[in-house]
Protein backbone atom coordinates (compact mmCIF):
# COMPACT_ATOMS: atom_id res chain seq x y z
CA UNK A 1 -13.17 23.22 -1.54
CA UNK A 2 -10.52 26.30 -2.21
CA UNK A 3 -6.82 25.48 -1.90
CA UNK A 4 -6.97 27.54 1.09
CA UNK A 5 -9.26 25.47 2.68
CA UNK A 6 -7.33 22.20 1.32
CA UNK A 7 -4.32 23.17 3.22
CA UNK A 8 -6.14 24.17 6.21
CA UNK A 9 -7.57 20.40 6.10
CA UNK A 10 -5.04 18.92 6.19
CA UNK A 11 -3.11 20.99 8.88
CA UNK A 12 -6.25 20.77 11.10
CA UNK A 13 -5.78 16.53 10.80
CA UNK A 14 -2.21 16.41 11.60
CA UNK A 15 -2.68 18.60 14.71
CA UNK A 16 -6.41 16.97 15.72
CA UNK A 17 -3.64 13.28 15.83
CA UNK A 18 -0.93 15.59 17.71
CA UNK A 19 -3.48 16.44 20.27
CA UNK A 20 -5.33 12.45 20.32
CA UNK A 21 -2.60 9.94 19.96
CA UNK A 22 0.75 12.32 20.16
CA UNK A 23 3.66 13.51 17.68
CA UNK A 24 4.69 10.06 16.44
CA UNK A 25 1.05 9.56 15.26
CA UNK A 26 0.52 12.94 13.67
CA UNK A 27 4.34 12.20 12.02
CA UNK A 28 2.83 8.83 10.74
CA UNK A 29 -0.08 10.98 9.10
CA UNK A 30 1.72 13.40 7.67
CA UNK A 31 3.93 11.46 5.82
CA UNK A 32 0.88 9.48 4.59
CA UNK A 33 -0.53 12.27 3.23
CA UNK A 34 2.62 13.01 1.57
CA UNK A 35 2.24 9.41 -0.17
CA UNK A 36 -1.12 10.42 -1.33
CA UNK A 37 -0.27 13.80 -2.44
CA UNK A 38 2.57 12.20 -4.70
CA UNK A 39 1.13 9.25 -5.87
CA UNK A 40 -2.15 11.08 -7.01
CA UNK A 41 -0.41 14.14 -7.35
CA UNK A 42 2.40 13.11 -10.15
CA UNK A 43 0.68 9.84 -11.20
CA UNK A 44 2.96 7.69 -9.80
CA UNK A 45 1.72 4.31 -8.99
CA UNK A 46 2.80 0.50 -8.92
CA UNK A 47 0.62 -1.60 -11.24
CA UNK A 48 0.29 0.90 -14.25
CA UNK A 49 3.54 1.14 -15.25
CA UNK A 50 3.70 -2.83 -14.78
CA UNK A 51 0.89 -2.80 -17.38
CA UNK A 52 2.29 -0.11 -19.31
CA UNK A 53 5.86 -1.99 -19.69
CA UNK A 54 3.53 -5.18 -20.69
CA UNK A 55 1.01 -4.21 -23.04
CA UNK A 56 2.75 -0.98 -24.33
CA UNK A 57 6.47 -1.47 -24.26
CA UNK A 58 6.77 1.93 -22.37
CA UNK A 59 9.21 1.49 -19.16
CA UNK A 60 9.16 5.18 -17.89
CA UNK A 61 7.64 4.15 -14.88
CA UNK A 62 9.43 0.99 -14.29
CA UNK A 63 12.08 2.56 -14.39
CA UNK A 64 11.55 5.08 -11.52
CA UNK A 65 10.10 2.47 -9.52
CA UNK A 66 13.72 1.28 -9.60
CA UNK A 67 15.47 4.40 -9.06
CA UNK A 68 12.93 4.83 -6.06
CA UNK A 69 13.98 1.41 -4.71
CA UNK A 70 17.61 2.21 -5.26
CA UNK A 71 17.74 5.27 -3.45
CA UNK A 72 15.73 4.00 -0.38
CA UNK A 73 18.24 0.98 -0.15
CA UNK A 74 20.90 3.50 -0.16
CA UNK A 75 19.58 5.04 2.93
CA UNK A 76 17.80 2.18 4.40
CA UNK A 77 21.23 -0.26 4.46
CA UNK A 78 23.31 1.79 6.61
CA UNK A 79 20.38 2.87 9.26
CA UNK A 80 19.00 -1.11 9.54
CA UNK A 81 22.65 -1.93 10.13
CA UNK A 82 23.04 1.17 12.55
CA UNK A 83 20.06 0.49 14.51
CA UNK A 84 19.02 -3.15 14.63
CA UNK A 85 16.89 -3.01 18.06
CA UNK A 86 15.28 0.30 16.72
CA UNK A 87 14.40 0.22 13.07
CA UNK A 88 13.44 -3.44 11.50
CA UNK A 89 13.75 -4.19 7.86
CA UNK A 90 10.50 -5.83 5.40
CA UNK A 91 11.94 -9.23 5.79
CA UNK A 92 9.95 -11.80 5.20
CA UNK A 93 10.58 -15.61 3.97
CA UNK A 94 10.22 -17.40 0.71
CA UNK A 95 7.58 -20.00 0.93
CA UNK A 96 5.31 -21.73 -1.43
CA UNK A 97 2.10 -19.83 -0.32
CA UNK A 98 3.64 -16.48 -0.50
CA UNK A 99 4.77 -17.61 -4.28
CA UNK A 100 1.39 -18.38 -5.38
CA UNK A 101 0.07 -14.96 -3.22
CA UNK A 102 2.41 -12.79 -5.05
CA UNK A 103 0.97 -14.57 -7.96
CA UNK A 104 -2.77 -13.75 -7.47
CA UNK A 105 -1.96 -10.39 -6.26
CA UNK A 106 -0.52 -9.68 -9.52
CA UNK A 107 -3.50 -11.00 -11.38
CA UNK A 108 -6.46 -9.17 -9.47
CA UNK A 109 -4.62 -5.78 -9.19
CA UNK A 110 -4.12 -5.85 -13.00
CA UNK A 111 -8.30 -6.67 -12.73
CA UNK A 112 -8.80 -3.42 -10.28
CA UNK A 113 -6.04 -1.68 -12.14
CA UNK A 114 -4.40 -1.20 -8.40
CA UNK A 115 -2.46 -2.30 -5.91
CA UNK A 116 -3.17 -1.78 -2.33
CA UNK A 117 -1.56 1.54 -2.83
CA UNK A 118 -3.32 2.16 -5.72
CA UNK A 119 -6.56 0.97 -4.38
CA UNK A 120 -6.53 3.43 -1.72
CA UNK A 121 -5.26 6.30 -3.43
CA UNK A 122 -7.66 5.39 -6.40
CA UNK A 123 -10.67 5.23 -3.79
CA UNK A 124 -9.68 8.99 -2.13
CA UNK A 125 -9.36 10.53 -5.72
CA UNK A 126 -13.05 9.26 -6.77
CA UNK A 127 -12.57 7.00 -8.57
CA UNK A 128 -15.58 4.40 -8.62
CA UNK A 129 -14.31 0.82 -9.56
CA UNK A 130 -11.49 1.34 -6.46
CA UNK A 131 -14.33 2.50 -4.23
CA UNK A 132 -16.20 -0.97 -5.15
CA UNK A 133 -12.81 -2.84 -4.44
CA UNK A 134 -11.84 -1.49 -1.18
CA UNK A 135 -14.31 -3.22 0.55
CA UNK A 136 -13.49 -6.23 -1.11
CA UNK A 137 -9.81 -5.86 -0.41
CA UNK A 138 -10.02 -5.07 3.95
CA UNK A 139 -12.16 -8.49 3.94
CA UNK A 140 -10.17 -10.35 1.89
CA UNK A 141 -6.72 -9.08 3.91
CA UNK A 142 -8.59 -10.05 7.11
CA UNK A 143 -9.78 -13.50 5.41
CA UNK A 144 -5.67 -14.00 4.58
CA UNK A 145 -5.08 -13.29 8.28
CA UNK A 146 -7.23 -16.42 9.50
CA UNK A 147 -5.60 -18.63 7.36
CA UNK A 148 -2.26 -17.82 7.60
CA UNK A 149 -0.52 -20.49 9.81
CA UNK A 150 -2.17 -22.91 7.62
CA UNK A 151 -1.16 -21.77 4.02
CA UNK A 152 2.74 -21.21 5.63
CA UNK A 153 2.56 -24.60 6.58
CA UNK A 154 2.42 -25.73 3.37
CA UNK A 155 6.06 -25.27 3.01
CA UNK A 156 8.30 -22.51 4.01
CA UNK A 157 12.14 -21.35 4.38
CA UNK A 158 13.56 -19.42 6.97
CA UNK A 159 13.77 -15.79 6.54
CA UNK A 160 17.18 -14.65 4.82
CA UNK A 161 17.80 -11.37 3.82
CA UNK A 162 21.27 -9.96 1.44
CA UNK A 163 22.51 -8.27 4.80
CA UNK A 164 22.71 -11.83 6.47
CA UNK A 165 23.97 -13.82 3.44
CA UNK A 166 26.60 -11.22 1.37
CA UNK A 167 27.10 -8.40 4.73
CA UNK A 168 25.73 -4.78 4.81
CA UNK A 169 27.86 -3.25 2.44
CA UNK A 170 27.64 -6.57 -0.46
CA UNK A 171 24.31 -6.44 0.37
CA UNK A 172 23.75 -3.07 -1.17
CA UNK A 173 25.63 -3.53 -3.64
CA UNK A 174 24.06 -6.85 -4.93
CA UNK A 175 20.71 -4.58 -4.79
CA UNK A 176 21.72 -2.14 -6.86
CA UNK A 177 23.38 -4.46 -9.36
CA UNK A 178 19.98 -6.00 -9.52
CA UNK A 179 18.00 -2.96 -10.38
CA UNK A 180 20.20 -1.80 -12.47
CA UNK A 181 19.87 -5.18 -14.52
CA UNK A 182 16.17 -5.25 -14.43
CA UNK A 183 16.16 -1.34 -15.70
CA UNK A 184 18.64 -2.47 -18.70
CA UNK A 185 16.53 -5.17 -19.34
CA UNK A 186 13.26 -2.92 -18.87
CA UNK A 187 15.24 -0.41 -21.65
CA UNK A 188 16.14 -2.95 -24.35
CA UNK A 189 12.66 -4.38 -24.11
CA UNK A 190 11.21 -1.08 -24.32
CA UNK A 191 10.17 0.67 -27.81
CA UNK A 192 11.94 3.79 -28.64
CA UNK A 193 11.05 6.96 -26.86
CA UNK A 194 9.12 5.15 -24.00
CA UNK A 195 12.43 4.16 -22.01
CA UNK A 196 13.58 7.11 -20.18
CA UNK A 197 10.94 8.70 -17.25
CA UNK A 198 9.73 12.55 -17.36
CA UNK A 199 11.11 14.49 -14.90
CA UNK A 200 7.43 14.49 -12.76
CA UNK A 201 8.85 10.36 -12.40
CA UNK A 202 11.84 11.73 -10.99
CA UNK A 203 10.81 13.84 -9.26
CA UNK A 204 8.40 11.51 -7.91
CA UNK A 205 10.50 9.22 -7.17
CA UNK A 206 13.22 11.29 -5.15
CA UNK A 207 10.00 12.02 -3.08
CA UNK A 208 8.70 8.76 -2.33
CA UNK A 209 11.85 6.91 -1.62
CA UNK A 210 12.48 10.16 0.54
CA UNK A 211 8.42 9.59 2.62
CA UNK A 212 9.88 5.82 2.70
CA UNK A 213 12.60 6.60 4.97
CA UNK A 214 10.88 8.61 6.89
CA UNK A 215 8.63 6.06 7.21
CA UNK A 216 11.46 3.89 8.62
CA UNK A 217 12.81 6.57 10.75
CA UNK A 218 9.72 7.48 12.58
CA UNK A 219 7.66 3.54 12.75
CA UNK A 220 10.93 1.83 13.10
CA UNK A 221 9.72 -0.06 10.07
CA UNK A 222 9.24 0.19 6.37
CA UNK A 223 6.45 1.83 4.64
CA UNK A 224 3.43 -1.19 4.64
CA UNK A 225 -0.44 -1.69 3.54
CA UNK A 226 -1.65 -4.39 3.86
CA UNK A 227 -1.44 -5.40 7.71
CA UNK A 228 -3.18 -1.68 8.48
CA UNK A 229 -6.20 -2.73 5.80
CA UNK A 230 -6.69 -6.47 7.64
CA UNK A 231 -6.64 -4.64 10.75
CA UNK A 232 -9.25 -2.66 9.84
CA UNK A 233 -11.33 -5.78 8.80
CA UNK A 234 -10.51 -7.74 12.39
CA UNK A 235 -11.66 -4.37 13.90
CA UNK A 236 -14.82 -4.74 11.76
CA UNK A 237 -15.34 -8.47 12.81
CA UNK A 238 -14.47 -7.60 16.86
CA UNK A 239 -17.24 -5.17 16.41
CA UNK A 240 -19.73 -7.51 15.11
CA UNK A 241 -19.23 -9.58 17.53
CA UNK A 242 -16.70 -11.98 16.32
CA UNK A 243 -14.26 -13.75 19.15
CA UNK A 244 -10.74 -13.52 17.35
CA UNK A 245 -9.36 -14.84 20.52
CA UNK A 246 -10.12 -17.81 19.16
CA UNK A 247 -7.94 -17.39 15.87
CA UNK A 248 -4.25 -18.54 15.63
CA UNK A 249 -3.20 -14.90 14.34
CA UNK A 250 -5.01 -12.69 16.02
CA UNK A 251 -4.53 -14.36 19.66
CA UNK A 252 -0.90 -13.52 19.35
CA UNK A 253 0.20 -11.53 21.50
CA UNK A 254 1.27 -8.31 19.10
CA UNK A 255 -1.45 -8.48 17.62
CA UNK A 256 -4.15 -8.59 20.62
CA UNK A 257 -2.50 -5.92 21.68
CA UNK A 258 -2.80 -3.67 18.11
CA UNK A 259 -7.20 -5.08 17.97
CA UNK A 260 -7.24 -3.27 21.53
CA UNK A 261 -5.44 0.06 20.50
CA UNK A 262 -6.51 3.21 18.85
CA UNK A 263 -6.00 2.63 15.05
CA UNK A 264 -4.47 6.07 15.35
CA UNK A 265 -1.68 4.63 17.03
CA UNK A 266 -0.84 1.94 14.15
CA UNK A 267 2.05 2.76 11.85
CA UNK A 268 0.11 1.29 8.59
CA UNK A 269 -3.48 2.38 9.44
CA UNK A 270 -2.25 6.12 9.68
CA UNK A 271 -0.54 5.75 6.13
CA UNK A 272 -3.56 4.09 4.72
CA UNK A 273 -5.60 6.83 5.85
CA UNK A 274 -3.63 9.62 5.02
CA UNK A 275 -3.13 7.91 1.50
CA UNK A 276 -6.60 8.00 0.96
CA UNK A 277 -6.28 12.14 2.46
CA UNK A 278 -3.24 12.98 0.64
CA UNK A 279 -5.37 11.56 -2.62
CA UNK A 280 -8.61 13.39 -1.91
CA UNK A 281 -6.79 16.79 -1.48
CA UNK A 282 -5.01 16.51 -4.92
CA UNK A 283 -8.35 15.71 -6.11
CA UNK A 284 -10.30 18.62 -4.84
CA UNK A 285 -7.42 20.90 -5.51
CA UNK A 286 -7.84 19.59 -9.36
CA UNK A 287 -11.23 20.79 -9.25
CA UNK A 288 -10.34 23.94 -7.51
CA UNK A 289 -7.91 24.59 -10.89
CA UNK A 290 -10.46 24.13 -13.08
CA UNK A 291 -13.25 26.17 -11.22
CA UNK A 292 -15.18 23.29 -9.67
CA UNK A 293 -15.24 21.00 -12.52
CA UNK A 294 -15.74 17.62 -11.97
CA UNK A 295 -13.59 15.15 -14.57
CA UNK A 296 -16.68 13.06 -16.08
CA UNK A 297 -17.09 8.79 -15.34
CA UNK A 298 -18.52 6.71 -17.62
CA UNK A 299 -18.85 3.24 -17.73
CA UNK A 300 -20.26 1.53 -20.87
CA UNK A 301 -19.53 -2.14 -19.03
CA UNK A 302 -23.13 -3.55 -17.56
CA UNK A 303 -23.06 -2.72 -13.56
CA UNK A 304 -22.70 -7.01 -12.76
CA UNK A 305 -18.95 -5.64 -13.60
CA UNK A 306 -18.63 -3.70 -9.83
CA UNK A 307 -19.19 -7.14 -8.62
CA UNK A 308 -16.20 -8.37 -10.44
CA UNK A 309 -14.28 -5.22 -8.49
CA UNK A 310 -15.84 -6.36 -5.39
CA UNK A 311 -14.88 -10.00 -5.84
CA UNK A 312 -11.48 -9.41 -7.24
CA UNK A 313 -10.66 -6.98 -4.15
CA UNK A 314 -11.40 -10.21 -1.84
CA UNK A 315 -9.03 -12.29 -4.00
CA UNK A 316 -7.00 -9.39 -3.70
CA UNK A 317 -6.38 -8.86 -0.34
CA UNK A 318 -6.48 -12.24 0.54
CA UNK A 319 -3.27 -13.43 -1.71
CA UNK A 320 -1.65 -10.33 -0.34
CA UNK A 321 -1.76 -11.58 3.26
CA UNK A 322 -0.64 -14.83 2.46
CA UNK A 323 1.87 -13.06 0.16
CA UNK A 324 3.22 -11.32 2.75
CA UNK A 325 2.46 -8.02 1.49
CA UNK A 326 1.92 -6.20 -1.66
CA UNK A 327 3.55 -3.56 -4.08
CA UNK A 328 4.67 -1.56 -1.26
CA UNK A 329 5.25 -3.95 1.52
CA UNK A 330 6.69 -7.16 -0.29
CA UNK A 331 7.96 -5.39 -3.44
CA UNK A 332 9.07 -1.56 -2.56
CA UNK A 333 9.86 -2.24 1.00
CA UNK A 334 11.16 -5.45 0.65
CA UNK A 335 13.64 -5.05 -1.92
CA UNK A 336 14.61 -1.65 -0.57
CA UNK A 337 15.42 -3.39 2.95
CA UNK A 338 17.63 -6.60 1.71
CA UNK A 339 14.65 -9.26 1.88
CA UNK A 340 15.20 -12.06 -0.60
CA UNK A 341 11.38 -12.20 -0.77
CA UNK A 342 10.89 -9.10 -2.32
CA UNK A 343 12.95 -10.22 -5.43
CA UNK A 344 10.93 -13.16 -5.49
CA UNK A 345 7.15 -11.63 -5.43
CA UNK A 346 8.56 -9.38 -7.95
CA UNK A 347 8.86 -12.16 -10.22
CA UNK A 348 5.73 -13.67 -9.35
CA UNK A 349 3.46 -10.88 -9.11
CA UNK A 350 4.90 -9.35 -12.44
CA UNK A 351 4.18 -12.71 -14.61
CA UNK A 352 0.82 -12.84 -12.43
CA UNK A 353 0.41 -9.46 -14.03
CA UNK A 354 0.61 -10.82 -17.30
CA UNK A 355 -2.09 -13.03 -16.64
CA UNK A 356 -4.40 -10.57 -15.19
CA UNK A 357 -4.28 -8.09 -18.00
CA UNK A 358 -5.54 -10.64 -20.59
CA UNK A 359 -8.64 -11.55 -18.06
CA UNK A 360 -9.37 -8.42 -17.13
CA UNK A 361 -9.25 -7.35 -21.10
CA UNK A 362 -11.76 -10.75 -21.45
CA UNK A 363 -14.03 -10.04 -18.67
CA UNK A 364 -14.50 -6.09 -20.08
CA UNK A 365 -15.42 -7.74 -23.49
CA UNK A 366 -17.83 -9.97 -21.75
CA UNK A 367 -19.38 -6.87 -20.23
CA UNK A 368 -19.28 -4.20 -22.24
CA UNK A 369 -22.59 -2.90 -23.27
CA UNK A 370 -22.00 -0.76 -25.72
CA UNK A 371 -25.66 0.29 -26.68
CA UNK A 372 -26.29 1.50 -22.66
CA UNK A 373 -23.57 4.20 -21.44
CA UNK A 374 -23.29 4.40 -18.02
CA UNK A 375 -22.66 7.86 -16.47
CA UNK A 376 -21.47 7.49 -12.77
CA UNK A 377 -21.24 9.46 -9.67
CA UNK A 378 -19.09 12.39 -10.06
CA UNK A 379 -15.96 12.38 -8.41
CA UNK A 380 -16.26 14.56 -5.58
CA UNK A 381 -19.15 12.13 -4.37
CA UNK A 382 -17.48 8.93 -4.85
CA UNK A 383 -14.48 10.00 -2.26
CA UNK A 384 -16.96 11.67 -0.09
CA UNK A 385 -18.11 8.01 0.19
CA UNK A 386 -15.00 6.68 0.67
CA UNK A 387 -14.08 9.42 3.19
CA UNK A 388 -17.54 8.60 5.26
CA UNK A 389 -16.23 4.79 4.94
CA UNK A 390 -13.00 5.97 6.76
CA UNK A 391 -14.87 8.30 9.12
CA UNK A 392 -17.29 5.24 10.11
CA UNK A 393 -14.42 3.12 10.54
CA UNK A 394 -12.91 5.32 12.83
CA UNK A 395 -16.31 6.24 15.10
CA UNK A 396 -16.42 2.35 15.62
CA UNK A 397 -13.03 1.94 16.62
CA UNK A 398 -13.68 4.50 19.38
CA UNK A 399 -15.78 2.21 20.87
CA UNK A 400 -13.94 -0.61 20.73
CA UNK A 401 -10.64 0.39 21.55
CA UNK A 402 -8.62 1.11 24.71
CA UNK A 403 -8.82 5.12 25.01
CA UNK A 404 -5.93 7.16 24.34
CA UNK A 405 -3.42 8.65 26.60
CA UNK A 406 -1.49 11.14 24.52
CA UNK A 407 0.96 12.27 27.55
CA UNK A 408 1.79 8.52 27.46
CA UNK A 409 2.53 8.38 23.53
CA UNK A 410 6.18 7.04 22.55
CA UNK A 411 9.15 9.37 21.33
CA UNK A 412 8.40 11.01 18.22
CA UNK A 413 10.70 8.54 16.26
CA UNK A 414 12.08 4.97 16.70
CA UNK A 415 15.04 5.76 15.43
CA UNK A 416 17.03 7.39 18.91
CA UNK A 417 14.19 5.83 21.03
CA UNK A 418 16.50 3.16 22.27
CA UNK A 419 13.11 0.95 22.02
CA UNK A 420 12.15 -2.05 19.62
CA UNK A 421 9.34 -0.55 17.40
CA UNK A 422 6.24 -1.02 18.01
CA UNK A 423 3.21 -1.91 15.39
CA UNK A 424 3.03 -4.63 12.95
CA UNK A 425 3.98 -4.62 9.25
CA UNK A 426 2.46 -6.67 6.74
CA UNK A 427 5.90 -9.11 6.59
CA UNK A 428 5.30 -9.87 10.33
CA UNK A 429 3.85 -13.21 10.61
């Protein structure tokens, strides 16, 4: 596609969910397709640079993952404390369930080499091992989602957040104290010359934590993945005929209420999918730069390995749930909003990282063949695929859910609605 045409896409998207679900929706969209444009765009992502800082010594991206968080707190602070009926923070509390999540999360996604983020931006760019884990990963969230009450009855504290235990303004403070630490400790462990981020990272960054407040501003809550991608597999399931009346999380009320709406009406889903646009733009426009050129894939691992994606999406998605959230929602969000829990998956997922990176560097051993190279489906196919996942996904939920009444749709932002917020994130229990 020409650049032209790009552009065109994506304006003919936003205004398509103006017209269908109404201004907050097409908001939602856009500022998912800003995610993907960014992420993909100026290679910013969650798990790499975790990898990078662990393997490589080389911090750059750490780092700006920090300054990201930092600024969004900076913002995020005063409105939560502002607006308290309108705008919710990612709180979410510390249990031994979401411990062991966070922990599992941070093994597979160093297997997939993404987080749900990365998954979804991975899958809209092309690339084929993401495509093979997506799947995997909307099960597995969905699997999570069934289980829930039982794993958080394993043991669990109440929700506390630095807001409620040091006050707004200590609160922030104590957060950026924090950062800062972990970015000095980042920098000494770091080897020379991989310590301070290119300017893309900073720019990147000023963008992102800039889309996260949005994100606030218009949902009422954080930026979030993994609630939108389990939705998507309990809309899969209601479709096939599943009763999920009869589960304890999706007969809650909330959520009944999100399985018989348009998914263009929930705050994650409309990220998610412009993520996966946003990601599929930059890629096209790539290959518009270089004259249609598609960026080769080869695998020289034996094709048993896509199972392994497949597999390692389910474990994936299903520690993320229990986790209450991933990168973004537990992590990014979290920390960015006060929640104690994001400090804590932090800690888990990151030594789960550890972990992951020498099993994933096993299980490529295991199935590398070196004598049979592998050439696979050239990008532009591989998000086609993805994109007819997402357009399937959508034709189904047509069926299933209540029509839309876009004269009907809610203000265009929580914030100065003077209403709770509606949707789920993935810290909502």
């Amino acid at each position: 596609m020409s650049r032209s045409a790009l552009l065109l896409l994506m304006g003919a998207l936003i205004a398509a969910c103006f017209i269908i679900a109404g201004p907050r929706s097409a908001l939602l969209l856009a500022v998912g397709l800003g995610f993907g444009l960014v992420l993909e765009g100026l290679r910013f992502g969650f798990a790499g640079p975790w990898r990078q800082m662990l393997v490589e010594r080389d911090c750059r991206g750490l780092i700006a993952q920090f300054f990201a968080i930092a600024l969004c707190a900076l913002v995020m602070f005063p409105l939560l404390a502002e607006s308290p009926l309108e705008l919710s923070g990612a709180h979410a509390p510390i249990g031994i369930a979401m411990i062991a999540g966070a922990f599992v999360f941070g093994v597979t996604m160093q297997i997939v080499m993404g987080c749900g983020s990365g998954v979804l931006v991975n899958a809209g760019s092309g690339n084929f091992n993401a495509v093979m884990a997506l799947p995997g990963f909307i099960a597995g969230s969905f699997l999570g989602s069934l289980h829930l009450n039982w794993w958080t009855n394993i043991g669990l504290l109440p929700v506390y957040s630095l807001q409620s235990l040091l006050g707004v303004g200590n609160g922030l403070i104590a957060t950026l104290i924090g950062l800062a630490i972990l970015g000095g400790i980042a920098m000494i462990s770091a080897s020379p010359g991989k310590r301070m981020p290119a300017s893309r990272l900073w720019w990147a960054a000023v963008l992102v934590a800039g889309l996260a407040v949005l994100n606030l501003i218009i949902a009422g809550k954080p930026w979030g993945v993994v609630y939108g991608l389990g939705l998507w597999g309990a809309k899969m399931a209601q479709a096939g005929g599943m009763d999920l009346a009869l589960t304890s999380t999706w007969s809650a009320t909330a959520n009944t209420e999100r399985l018989s709406e348009s998914l263009l009406t929930d705050v994650t889903s409309l990220t998610n999918i412009g993520l996966m646009t946003g990601a599929l733009v930059v890629m096209q426009w790539r290959r518009a730069m270089a004259n249609g050129r598609d960026e080769p894939q080869v695998q020289t691992t034996k094709p048993g390995f896509w199972l392994v994606m497949l597999l390692a999406g389910v474990v994936m998605g299903y520690s993320a749930r229990i986790a209450f959230g991933c990168n973004v929602g537990a992590y990014f969000s979290g920390i960015s909003s006060g929640s104690l829990h994001g400090w804590v998956w932090f800690v888990a997922a990151f030594v789960g990282s550890a972990l992951g990176i020498v099993l994933r560097n096993k299980l490529i051993s295991a199935s590398t063949d070196s004598a049979h190279t592998i050439v696979l489906p050239a990008r532009r196919f591989v998000s086609s695929a993805a994109a007819v996942m997402l357009i399937l996904l959508l034709w189904i939920d047509t069926f299933i859910a209540d029509p839309i009444n876009p004269f009907a749709a809610p203000w265009p932002t929580a914030l100065g609605s003077g209403e709770v917020p509606g949707g789920a994130h993935c810290t909502d229990l």
